[in-house]
N, C-alpha and C. Protein backbone atom coordinates (compact mmCIF):
# COMPACT_ATOMS: atom_id res chain seq x y z
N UNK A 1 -4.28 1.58 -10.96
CA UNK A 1 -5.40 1.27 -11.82
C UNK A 1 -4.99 1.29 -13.29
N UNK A 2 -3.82 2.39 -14.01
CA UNK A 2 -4.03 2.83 -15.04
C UNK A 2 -3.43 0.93 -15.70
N UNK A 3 -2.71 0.34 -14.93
CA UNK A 3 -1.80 -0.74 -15.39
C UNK A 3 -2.76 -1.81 -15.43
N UNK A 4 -3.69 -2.51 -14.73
CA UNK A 4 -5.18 -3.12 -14.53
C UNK A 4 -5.34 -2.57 -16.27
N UNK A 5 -5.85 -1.45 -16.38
CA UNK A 5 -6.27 -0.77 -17.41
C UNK A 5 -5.62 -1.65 -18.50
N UNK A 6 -4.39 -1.14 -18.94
CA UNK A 6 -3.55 -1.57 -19.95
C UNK A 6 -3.50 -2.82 -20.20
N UNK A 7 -3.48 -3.72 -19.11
CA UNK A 7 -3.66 -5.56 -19.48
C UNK A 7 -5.03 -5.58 -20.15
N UNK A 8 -5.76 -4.90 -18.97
CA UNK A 8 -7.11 -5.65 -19.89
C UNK A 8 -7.21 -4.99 -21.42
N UNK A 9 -6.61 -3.93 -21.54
CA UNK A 9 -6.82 -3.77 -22.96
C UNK A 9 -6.07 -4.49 -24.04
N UNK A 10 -4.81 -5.08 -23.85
CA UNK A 10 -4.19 -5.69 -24.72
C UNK A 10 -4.33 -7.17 -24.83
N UNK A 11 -5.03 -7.07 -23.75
CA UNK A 11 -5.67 -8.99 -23.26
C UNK A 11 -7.10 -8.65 -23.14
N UNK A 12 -7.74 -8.45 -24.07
CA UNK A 12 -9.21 -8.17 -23.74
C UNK A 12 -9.94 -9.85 -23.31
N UNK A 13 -9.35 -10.90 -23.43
CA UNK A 13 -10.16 -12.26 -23.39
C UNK A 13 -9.41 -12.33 -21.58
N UNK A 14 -8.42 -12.13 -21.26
CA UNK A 14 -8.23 -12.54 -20.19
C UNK A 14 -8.49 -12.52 -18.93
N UNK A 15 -8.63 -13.43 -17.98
CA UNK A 15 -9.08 -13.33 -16.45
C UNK A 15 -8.05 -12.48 -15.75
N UNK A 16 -8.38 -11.01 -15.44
CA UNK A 16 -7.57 -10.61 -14.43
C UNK A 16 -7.99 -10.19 -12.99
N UNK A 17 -6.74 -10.98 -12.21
CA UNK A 17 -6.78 -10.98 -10.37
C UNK A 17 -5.77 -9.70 -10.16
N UNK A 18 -6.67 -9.50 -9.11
CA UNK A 18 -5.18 -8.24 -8.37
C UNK A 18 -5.11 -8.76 -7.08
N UNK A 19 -4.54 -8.41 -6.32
CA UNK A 19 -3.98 -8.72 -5.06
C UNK A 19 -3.65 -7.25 -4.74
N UNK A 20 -4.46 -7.14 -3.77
CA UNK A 20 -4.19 -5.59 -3.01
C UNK A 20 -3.21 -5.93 -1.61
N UNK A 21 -2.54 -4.87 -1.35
CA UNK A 21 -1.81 -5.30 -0.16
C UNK A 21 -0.86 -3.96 0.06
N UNK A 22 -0.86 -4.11 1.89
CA UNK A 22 -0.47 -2.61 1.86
C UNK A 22 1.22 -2.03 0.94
N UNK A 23 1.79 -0.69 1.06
CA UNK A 23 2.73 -0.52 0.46
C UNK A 23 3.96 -0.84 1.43
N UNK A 24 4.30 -1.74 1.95
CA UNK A 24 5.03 -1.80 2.62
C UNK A 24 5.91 -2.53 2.22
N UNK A 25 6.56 -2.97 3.25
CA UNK A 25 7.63 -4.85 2.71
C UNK A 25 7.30 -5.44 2.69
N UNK A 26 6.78 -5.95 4.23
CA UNK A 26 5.46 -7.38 4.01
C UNK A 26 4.63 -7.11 3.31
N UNK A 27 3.64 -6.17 3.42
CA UNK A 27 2.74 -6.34 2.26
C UNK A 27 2.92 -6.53 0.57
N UNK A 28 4.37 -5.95 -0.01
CA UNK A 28 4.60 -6.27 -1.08
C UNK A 28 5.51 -8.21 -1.13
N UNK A 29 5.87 -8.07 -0.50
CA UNK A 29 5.88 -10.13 0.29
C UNK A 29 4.28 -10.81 0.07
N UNK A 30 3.93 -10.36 0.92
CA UNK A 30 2.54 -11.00 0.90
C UNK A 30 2.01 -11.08 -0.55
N UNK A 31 1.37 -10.17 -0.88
CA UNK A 31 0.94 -10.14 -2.43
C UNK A 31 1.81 -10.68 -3.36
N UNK A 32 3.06 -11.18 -3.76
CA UNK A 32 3.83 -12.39 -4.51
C UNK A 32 3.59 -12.99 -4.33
N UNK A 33 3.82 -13.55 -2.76
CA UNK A 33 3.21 -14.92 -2.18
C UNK A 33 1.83 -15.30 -2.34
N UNK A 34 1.00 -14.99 -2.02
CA UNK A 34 -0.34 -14.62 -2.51
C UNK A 34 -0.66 -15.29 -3.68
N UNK A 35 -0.15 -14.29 -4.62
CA UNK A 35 -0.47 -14.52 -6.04
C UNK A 35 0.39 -16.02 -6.53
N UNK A 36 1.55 -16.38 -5.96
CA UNK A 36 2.63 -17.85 -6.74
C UNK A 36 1.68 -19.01 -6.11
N UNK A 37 1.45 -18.75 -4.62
CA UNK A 37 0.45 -20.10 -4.17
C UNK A 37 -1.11 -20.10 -4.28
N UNK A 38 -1.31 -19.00 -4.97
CA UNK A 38 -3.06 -19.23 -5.45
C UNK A 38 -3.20 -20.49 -6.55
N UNK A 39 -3.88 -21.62 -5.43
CA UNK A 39 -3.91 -22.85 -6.16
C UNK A 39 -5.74 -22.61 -6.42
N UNK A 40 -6.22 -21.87 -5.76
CA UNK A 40 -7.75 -21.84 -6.95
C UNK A 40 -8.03 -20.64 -8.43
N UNK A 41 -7.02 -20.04 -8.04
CA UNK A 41 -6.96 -19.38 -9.65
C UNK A 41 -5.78 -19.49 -10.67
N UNK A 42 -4.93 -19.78 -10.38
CA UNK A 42 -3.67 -20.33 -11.12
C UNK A 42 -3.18 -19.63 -11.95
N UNK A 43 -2.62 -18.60 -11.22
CA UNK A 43 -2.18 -17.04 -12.09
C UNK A 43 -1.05 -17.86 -13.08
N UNK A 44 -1.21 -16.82 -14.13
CA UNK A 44 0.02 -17.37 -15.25
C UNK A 44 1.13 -16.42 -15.39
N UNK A 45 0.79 -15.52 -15.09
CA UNK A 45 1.46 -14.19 -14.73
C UNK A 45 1.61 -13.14 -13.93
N UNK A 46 2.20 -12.90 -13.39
CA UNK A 46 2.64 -11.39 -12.21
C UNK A 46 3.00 -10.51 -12.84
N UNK A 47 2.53 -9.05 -12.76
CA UNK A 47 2.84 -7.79 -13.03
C UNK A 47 2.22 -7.42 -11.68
N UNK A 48 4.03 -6.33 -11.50
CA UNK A 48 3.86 -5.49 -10.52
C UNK A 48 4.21 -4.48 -10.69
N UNK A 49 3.26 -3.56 -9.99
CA UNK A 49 3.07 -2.08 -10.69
C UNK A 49 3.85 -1.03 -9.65
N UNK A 50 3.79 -1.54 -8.47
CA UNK A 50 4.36 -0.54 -7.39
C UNK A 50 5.25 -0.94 -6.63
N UNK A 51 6.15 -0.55 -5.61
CA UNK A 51 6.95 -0.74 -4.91
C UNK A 51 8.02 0.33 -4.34
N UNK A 52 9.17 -0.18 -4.38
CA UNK A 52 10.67 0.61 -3.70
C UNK A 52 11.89 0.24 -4.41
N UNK A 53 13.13 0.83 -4.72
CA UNK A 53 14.00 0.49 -5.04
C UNK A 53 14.43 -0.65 -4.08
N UNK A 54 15.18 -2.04 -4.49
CA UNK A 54 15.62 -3.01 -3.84
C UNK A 54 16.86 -1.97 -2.35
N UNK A 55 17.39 -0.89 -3.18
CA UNK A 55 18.27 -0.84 -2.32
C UNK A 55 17.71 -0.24 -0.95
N UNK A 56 16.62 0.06 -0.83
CA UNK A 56 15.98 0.98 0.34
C UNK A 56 15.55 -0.35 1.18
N UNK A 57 15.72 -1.29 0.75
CA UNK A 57 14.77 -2.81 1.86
C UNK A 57 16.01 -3.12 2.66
N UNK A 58 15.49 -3.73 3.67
CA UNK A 58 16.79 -4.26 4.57
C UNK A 58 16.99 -5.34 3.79
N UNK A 59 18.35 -6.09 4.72
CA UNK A 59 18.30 -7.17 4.64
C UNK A 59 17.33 -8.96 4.84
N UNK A 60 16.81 -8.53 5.18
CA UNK A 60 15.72 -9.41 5.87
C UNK A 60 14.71 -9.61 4.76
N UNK A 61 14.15 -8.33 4.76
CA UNK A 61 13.18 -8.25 3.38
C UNK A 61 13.82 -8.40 1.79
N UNK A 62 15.26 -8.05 1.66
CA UNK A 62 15.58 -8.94 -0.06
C UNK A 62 15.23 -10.15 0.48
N UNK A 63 15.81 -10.66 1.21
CA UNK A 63 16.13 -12.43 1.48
C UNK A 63 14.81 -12.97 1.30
N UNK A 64 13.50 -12.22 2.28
CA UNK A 64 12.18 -12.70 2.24
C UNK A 64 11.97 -12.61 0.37
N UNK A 65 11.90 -11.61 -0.38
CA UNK A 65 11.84 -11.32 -1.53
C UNK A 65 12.34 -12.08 -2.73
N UNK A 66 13.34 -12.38 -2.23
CA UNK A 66 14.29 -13.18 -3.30
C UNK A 66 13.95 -14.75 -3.51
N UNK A 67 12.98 -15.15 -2.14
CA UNK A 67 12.86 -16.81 -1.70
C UNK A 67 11.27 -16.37 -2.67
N UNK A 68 10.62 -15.04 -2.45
CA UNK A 68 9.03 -14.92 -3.28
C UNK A 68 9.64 -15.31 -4.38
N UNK A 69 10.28 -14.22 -5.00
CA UNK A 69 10.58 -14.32 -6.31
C UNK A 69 11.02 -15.78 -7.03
N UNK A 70 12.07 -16.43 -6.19
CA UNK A 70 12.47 -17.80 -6.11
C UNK A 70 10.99 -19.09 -6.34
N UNK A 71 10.31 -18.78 -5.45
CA UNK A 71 9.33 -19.24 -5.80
C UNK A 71 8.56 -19.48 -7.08
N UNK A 72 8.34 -17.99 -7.48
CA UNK A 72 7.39 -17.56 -8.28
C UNK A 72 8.54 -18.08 -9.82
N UNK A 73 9.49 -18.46 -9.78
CA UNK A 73 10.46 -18.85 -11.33
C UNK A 73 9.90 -20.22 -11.17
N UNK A 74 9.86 -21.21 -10.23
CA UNK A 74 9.50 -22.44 -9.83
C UNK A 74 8.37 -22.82 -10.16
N UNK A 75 7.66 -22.01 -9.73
CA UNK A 75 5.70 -21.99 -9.99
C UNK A 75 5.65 -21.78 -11.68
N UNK A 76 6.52 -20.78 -12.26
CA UNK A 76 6.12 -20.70 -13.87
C UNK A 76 6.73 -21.93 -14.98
N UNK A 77 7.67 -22.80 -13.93
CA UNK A 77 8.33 -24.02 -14.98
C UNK A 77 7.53 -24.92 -14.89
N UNK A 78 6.11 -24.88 -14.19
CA UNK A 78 5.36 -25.87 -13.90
C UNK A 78 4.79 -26.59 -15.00
């Protein structure tokens, strides 16, 4: 919450979305994904507040992560 908090205070004009999703791998997958292909709100920005060190994820999940993230550089040159 406290990070919600802090945008809206330094962006007091701006529309802010959250994307809840559990703390997991997929769920931190999901919520990138989520947020890069939301074609009815058209986020301009991602801040993420929670997670895991990269080195604690398997392999499977960087790769899934890296193709979000991959995404989400693609979605901002738009």
């Amino acid at each position: 919450m406290l990070d919600i908090e802090v945008a809206g205070a330094v962006a007091p004009g701006a529309k802010i979305l959250v994307y809840f999703a559990p703390n997991t791998d997929q769920g931190f997958h999901d919520a990138i994904t989520t947020a890069v292909h939301d074609t009815v709100n058209n986020p301009t920005v991602i801040s993420i507040s929670w997670g895991g060190p990269e080195d604690s994820w398997t392999a499977q999940s960087a790769t899934a992560m890296l193709e979000a993230c991959t995404d989400a550089a693609g979605w901002a040159l738009r």
